[in-house]
Every structure is written in C-alpha cells, then in structure tokens.
N, C-alpha and C. Protein backbone atom coordinates (compact mmCIF):
# COMPACT_ATOMS: atom_id res chain seq x y z
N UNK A 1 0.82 -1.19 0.00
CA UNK A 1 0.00 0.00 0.00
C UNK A 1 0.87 1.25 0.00
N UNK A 2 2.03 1.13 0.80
CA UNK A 2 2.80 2.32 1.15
C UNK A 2 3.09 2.84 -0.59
N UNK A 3 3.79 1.53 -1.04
CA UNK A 3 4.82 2.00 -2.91
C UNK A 3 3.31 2.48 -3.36
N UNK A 4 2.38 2.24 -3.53
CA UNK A 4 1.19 2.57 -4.18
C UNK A 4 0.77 3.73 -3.79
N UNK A 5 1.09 4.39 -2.83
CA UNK A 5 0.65 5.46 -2.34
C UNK A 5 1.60 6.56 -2.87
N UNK A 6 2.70 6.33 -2.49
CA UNK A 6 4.22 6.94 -2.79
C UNK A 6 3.73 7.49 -4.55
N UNK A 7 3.30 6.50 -5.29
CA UNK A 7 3.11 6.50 -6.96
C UNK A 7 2.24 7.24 -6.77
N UNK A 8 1.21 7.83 -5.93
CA UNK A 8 0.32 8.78 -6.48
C UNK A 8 0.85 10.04 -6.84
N UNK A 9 0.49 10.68 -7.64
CA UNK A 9 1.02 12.35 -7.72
C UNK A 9 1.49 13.25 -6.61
N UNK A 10 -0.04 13.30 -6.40
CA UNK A 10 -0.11 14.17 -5.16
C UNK A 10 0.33 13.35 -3.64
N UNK A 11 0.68 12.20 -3.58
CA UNK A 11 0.75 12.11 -2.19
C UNK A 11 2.93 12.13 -1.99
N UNK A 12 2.81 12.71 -0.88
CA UNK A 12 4.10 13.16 -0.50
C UNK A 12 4.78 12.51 0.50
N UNK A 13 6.02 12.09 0.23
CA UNK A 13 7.00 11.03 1.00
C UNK A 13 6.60 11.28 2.47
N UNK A 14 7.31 12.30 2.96
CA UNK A 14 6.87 12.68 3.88
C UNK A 14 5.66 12.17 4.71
N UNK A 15 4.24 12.14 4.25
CA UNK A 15 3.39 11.47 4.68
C UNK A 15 3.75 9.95 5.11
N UNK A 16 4.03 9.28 4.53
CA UNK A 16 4.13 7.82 4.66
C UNK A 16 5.73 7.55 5.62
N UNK A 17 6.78 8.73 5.66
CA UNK A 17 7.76 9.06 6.49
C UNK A 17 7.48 8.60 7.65
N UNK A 18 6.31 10.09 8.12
CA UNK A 18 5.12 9.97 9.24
C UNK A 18 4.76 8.92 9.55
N UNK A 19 4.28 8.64 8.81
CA UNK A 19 3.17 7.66 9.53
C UNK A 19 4.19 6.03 10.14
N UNK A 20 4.95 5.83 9.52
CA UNK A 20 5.95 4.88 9.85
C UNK A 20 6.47 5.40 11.23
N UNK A 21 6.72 6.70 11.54
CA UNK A 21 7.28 6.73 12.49
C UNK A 21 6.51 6.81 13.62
N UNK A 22 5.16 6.95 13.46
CA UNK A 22 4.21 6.97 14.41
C UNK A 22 3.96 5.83 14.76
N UNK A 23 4.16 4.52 14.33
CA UNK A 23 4.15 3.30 14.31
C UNK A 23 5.48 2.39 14.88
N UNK A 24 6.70 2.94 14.95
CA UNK A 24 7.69 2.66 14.78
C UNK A 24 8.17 1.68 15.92
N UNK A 25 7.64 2.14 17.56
CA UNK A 25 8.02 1.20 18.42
C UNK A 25 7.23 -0.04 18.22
N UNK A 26 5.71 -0.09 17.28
CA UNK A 26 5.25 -1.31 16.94
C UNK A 26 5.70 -2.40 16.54
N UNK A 27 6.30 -1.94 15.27
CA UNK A 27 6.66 -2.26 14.42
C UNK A 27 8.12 -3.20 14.42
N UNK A 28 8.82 -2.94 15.55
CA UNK A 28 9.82 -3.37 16.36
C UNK A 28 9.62 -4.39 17.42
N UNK A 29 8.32 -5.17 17.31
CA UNK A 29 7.67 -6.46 18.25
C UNK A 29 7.23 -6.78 17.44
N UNK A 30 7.93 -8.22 17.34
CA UNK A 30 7.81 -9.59 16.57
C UNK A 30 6.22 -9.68 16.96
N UNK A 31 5.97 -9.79 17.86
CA UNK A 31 4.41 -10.05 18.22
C UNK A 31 3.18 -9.35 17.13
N UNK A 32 3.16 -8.41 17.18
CA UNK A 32 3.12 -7.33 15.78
C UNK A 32 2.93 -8.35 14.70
N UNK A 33 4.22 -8.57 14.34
CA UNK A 33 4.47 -9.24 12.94
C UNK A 33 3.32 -10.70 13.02
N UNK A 34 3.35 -10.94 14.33
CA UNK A 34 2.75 -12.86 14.30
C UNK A 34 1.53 -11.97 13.89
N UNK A 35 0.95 -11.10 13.39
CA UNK A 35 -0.85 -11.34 13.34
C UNK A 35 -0.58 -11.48 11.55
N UNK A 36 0.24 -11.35 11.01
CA UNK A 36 -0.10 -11.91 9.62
C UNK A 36 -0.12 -13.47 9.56
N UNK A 37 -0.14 -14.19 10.50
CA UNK A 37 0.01 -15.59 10.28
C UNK A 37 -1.54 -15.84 10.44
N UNK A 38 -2.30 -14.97 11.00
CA UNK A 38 -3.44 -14.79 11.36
C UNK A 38 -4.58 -14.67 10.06
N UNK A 39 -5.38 -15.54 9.68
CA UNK A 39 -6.63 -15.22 8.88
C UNK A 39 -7.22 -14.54 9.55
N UNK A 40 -8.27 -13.42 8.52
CA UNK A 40 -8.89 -12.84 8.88
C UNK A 40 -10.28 -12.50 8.20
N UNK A 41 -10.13 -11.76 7.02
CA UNK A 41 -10.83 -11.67 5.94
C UNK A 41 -10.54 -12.34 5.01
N UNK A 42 -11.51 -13.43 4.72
CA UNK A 42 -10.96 -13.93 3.27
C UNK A 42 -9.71 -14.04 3.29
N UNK A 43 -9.08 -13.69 2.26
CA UNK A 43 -7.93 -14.22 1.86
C UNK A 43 -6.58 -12.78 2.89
N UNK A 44 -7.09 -12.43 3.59
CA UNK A 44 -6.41 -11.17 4.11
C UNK A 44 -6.30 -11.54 5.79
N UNK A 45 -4.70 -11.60 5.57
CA UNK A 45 -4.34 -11.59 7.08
C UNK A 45 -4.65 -10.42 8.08
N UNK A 46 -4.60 -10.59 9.20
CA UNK A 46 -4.72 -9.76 9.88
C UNK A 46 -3.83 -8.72 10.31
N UNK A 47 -2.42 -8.91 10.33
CA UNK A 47 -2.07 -7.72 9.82
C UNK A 47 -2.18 -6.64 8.82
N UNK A 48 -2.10 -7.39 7.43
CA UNK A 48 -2.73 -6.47 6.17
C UNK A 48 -4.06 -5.52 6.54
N UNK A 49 -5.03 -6.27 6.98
CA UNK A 49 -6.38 -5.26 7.70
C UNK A 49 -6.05 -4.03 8.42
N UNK A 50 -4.59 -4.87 9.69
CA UNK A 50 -4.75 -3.52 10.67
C UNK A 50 -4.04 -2.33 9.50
N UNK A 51 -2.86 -2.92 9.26
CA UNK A 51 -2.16 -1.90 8.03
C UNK A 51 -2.93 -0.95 7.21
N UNK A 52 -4.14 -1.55 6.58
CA UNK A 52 -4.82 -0.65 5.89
C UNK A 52 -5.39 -0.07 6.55
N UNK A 53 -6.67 -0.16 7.24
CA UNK A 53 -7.33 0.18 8.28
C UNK A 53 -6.29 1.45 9.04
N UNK A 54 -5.39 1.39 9.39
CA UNK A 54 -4.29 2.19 10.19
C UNK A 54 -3.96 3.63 9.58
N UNK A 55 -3.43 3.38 8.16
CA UNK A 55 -3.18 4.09 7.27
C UNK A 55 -3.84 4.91 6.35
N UNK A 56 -4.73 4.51 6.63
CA UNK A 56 -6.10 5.26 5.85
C UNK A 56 -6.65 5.91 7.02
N UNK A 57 -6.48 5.29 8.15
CA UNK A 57 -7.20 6.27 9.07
C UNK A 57 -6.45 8.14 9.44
N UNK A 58 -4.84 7.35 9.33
CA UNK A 58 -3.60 8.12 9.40
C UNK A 58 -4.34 9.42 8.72
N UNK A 59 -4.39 9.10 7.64
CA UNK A 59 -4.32 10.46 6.22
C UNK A 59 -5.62 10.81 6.79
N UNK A 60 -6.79 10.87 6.83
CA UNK A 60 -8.07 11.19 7.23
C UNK A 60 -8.14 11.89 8.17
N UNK A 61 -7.25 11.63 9.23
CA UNK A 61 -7.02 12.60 10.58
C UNK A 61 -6.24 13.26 10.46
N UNK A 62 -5.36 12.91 9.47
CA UNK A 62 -4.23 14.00 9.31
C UNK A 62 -5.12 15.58 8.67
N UNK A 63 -5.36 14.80 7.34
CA UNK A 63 -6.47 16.04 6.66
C UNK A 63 -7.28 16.71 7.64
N UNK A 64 -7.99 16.11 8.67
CA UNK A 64 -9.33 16.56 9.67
C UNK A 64 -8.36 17.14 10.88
N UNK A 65 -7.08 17.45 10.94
CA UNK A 65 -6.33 18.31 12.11
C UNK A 65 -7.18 17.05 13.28
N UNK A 66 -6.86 16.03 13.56
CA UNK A 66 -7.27 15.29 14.18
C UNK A 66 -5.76 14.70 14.82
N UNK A 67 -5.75 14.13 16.07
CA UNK A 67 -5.15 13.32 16.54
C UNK A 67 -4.32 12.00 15.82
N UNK A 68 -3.68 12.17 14.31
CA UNK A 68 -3.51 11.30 13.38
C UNK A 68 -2.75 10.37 13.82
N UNK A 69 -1.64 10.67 14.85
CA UNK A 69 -0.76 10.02 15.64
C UNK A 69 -1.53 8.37 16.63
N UNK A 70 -2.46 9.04 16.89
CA UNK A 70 -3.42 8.13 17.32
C UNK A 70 -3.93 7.23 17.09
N UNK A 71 -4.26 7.77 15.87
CA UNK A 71 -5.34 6.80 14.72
C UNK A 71 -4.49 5.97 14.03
N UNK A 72 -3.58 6.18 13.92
CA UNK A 72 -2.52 5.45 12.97
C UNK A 72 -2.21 4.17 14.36
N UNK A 73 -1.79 4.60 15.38
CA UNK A 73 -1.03 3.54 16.38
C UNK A 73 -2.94 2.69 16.59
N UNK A 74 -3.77 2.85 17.51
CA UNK A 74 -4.88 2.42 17.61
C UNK A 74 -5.39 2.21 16.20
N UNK A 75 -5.09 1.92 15.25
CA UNK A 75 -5.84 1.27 14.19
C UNK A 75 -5.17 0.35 13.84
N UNK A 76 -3.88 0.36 13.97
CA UNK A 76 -2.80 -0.80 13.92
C UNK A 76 -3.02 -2.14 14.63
N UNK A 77 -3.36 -1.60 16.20
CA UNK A 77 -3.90 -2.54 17.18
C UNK A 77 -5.22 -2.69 17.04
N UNK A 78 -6.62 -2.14 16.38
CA UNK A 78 -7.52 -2.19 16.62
C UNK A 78 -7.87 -3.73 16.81
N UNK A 79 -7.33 -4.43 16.00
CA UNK A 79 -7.43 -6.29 15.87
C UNK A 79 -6.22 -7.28 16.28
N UNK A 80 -5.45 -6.61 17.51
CA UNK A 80 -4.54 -7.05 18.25
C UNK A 80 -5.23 -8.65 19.26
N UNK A 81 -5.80 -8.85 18.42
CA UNK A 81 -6.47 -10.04 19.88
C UNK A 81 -5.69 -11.27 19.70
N UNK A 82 -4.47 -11.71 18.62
CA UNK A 82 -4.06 -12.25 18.26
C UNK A 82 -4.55 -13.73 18.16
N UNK A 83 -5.80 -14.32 17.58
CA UNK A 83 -6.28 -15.78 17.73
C UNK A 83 -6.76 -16.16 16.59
N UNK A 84 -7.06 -17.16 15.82
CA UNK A 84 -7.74 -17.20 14.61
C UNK A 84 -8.75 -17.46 15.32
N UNK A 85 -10.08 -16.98 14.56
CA UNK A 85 -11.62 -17.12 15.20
C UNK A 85 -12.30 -17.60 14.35
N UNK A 86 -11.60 -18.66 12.97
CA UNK A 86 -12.59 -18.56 12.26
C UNK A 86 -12.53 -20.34 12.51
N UNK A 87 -13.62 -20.77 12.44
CA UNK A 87 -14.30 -22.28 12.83
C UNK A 87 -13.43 -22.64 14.43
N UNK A 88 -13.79 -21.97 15.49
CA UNK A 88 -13.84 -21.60 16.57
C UNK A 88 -15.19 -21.71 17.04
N UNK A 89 -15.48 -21.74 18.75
CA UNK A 89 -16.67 -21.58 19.77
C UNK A 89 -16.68 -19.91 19.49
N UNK A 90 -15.56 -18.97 19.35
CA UNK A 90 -15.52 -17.79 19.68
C UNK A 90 -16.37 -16.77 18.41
N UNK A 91 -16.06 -18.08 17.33
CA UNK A 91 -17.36 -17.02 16.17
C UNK A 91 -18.40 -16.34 15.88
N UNK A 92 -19.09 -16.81 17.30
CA UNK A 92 -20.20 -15.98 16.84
C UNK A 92 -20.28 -14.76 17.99
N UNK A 93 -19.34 -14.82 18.64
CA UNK A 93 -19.45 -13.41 19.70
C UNK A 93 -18.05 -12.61 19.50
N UNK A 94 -17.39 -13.22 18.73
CA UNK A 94 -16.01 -12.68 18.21
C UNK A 94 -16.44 -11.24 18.31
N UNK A 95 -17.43 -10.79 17.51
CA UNK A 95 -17.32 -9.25 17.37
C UNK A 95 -17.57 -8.83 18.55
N UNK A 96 -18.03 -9.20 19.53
CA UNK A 96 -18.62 -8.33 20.59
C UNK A 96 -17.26 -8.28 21.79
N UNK A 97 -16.64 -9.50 21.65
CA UNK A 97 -15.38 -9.84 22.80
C UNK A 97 -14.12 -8.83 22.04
N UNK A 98 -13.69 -9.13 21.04
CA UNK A 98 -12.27 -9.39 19.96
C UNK A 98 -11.69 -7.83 20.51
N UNK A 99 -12.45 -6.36 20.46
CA UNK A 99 -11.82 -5.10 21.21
C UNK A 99 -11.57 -5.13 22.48
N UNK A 100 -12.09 -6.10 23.45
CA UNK A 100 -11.73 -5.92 24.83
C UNK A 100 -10.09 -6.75 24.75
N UNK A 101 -10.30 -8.17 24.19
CA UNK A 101 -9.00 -8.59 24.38
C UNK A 101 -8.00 -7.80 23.31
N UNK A 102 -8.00 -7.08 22.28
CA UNK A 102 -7.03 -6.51 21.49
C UNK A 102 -6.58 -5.33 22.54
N UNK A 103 -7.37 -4.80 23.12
CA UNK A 103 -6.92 -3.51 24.56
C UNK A 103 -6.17 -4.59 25.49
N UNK A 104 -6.45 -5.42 25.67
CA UNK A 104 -5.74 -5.88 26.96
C UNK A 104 -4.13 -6.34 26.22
N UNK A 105 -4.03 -6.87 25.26
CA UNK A 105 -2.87 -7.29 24.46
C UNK A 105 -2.23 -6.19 24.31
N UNK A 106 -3.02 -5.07 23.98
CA UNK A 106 -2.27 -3.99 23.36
C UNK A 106 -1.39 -3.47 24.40
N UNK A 107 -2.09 -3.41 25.95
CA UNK A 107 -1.91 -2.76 26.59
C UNK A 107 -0.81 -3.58 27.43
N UNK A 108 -0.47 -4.66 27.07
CA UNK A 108 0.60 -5.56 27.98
C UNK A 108 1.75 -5.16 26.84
N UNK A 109 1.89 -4.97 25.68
CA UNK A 109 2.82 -4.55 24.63
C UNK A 109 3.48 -3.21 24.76
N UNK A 110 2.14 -2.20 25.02
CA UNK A 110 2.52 -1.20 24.16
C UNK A 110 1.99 -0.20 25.18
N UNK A 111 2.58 1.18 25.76
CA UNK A 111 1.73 2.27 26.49
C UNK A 111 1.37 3.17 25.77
N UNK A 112 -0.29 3.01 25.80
CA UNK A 112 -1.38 3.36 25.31
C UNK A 112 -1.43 5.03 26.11
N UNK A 113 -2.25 5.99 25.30
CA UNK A 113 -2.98 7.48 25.63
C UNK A 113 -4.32 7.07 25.68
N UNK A 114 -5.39 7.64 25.96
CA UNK A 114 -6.62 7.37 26.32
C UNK A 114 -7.40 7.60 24.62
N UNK A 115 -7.04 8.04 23.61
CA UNK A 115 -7.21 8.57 22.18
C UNK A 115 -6.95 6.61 21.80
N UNK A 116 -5.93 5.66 22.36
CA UNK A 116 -5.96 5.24 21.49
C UNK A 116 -6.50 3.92 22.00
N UNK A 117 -6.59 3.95 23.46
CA UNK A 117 -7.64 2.89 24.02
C UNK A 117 -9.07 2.91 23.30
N UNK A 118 -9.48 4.14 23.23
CA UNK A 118 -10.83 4.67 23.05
C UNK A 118 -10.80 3.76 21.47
N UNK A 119 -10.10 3.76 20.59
CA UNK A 119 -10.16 3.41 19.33
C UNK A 119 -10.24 1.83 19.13
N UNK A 120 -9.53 1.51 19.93
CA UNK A 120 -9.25 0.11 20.14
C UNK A 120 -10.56 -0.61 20.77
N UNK A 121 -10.74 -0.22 21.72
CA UNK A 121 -11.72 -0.56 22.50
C UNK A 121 -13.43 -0.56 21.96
N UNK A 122 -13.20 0.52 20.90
CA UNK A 122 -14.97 1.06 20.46
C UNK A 122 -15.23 0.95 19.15
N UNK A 123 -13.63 0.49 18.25
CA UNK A 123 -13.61 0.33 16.78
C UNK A 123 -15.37 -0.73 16.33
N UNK A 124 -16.19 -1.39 16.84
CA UNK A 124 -16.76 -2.19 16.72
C UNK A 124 -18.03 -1.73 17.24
N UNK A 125 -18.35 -0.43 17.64
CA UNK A 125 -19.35 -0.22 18.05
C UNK A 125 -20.27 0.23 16.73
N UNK A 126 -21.74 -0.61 16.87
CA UNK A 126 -22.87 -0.31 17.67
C UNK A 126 -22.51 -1.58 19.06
N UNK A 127 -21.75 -2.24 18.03
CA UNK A 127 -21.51 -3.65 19.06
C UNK A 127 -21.11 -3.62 20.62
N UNK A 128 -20.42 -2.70 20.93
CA UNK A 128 -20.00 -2.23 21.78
C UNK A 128 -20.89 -1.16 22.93
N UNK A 129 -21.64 -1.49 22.48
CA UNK A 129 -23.15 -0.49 23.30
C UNK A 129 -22.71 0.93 23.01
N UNK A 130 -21.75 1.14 24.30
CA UNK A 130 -21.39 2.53 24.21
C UNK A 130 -20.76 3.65 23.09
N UNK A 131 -20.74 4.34 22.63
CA UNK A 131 -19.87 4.88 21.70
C UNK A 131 -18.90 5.50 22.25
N UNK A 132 -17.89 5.90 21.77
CA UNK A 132 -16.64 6.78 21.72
C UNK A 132 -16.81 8.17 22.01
N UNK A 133 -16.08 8.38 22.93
CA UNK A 133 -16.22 10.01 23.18
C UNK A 133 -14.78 10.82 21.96
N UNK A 134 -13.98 10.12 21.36
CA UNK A 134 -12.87 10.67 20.77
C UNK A 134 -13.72 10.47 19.24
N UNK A 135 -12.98 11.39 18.66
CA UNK A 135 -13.57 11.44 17.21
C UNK A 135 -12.52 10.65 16.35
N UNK A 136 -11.25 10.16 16.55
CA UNK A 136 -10.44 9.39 16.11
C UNK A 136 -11.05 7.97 15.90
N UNK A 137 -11.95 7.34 17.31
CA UNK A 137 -12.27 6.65 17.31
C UNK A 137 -13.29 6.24 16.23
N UNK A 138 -14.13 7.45 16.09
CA UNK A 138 -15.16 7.07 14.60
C UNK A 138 -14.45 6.88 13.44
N UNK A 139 -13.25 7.51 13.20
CA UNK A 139 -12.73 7.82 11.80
C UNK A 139 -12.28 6.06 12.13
N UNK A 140 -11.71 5.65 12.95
CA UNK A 140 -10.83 4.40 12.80
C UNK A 140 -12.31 3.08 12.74
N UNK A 141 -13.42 3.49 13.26
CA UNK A 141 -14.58 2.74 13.09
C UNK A 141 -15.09 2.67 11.53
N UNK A 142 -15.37 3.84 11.20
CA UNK A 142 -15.97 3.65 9.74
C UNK A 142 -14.92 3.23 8.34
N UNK A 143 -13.46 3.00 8.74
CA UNK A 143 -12.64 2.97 7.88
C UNK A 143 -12.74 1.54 7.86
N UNK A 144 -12.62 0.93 9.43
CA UNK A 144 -12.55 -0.61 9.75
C UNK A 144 -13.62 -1.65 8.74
N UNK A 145 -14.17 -0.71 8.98
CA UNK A 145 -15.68 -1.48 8.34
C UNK A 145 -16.13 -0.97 6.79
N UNK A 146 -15.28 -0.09 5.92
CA UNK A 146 -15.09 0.09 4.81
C UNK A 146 -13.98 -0.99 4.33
N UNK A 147 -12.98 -1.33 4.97
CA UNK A 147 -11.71 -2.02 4.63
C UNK A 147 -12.09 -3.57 4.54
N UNK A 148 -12.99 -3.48 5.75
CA UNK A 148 -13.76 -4.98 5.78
C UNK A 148 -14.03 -5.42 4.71
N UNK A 149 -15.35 -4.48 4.02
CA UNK A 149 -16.00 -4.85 2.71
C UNK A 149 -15.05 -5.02 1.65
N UNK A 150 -13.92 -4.34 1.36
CA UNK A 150 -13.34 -3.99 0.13
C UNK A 150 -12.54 -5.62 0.66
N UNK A 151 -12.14 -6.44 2.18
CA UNK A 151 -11.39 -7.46 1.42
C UNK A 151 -11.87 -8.79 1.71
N UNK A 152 -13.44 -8.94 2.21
CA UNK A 152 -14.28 -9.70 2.06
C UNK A 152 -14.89 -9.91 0.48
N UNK A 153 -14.75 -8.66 -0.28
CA UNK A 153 -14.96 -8.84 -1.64
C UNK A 153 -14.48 -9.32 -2.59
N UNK A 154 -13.00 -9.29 -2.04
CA UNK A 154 -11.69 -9.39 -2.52
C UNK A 154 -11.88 -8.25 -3.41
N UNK A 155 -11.76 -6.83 -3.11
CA UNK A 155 -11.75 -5.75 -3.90
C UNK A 155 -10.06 -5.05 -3.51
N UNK A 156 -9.89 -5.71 -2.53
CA UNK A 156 -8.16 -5.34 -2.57
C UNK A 156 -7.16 -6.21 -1.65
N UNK A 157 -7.11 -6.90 -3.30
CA UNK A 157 -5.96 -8.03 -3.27
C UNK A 157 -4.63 -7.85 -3.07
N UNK A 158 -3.81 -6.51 -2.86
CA UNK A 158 -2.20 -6.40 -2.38
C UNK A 158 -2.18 -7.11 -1.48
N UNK A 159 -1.04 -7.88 -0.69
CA UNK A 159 -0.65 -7.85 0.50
C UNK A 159 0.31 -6.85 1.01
N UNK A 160 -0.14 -6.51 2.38
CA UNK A 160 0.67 -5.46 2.45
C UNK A 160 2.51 -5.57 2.80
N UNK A 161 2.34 -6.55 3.52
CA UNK A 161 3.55 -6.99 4.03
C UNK A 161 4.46 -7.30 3.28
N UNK A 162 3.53 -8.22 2.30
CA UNK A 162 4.38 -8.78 1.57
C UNK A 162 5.00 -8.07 0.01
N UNK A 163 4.42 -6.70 -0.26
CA UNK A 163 4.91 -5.17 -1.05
C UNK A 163 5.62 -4.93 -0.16
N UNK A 164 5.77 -3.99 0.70
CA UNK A 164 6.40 -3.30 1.74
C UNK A 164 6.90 -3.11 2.63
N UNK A 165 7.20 -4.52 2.97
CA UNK A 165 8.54 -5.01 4.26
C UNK A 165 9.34 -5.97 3.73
C-alpha cells in the first residue's frame, strides 16, 4: 500500500515518512508481525487489515487536524487479539469480545494514551453499546468497516507486508 501510495502524484513522502514513524516502536515487536500468520478476511491476514485500516485512518485525521498520531497507532492494534476465530466456539461473539482482548494485548505490549484505548476498545461499536467520546475513534470505526468490505470482496488483493517489508 505504502509503494502505491508513494506513486500517487499528489501524495508526498513525507506522509508515509510519518506515519511509519508513528508506528515505529510497533513495528519493532515480533508479536506485531505474528498477526499476519493470522486469517482474517478472506484471503487477508490480519495484519494487512490492521495496516490498511491504520493508514487510511492516518491520512483522514491527518487532513481533519485530528489526533492522526493516534489513529494510525490504535488502528494498527484495533485487531490485536491475536487468535484465529474462524471455525472456533468464539465465532459468533467474536465481534462483541475481539476489542476488549485486542486492549488488553495492546496494553501488555505497548503504552497506550486514552485517544488510542478509546479506538481500540470502540472500533466495533454499535456492538459495543457505548460509543466513543474521541472522534479518532469514529474515523478508525468507519474505515474498519469500509476495509472490511473492500477485502471480504476481494476488492483489494495487495498484501501489504508482503509489497512493503
């Protein structure tokens, strides 16, 4: 996604500079890396999801003078629960559990701001009863669930990892 982005006209090194570095102590735990071993969507590991999901949220908050720093690290983790769930007991409540344990993982990894618990924790709401008091948190919600569709469709077949690391 990153080289594909880089190729657009208008988008500027710099951006994708950013956003790597906002990511950077992540990115540096192997643990991190194990969620591509992870199915998720279709044919899309679970890292690739958080990656996109992350990075798209990045630029969106960046544009909206938003907390982008945020959105980029909490969208990364939003699906930190590290387990395959698919032909599992856990499938059919997966959505309602999968943000509490990705916060608790995240939070044994990585020290979290309250911007990026909130994201992690509420990425899944209506499911989640409550909503989000951070507005990061919506941008990283409605992206999650745009990214969903596009690779449940198989409407975007890159891997990310496997372009760009």
């Amino acid at each position: 996604m990153i080289n594909l982005v880089k190729k657009h006209k208008k988008m500027k090194d710099y951006l994708v500079d950013d956003y790597l570095y906002c990511i950077a102590d992540m990115l540096s735990e192997e643990v991190v890396w194990s969620m591509d071993d992870i199915s998720h969507h279709a044919e899309t590991s679970c890292l690739d999801h958080c990656f996109n999901v992350s990075f798209i949220s990045y630029l969106i908050c960046r544009k909206l003078s938003f907390d982008y720093s945020s959105a980029a690290r909490g969208g990364l983790l939003h699906d930190f629960f590290l387990y395959d769930w698919h032909g599992t007991k856990l499938w059919n409540i997966h959505g309602i559990k999968h943000p509490k344990i990705a916060l608790k993982n995240a939070k044994k990894y990585f020290e979290l701001n309250k911007t990026e618990e909130a994201v992690i924790k509420k990425h899944m709401w209506p499911l989640t009863v409550f909503p989000s008091l951070h507005k990061e948190a919506y941008v990283v919600m409605f992206v999650d669930k745009g990214c969903t569709l596009m690779e449940m469709f198989r409407l975007r077949k890159r891997k990310f990892v496997e372009k760009y690391f």
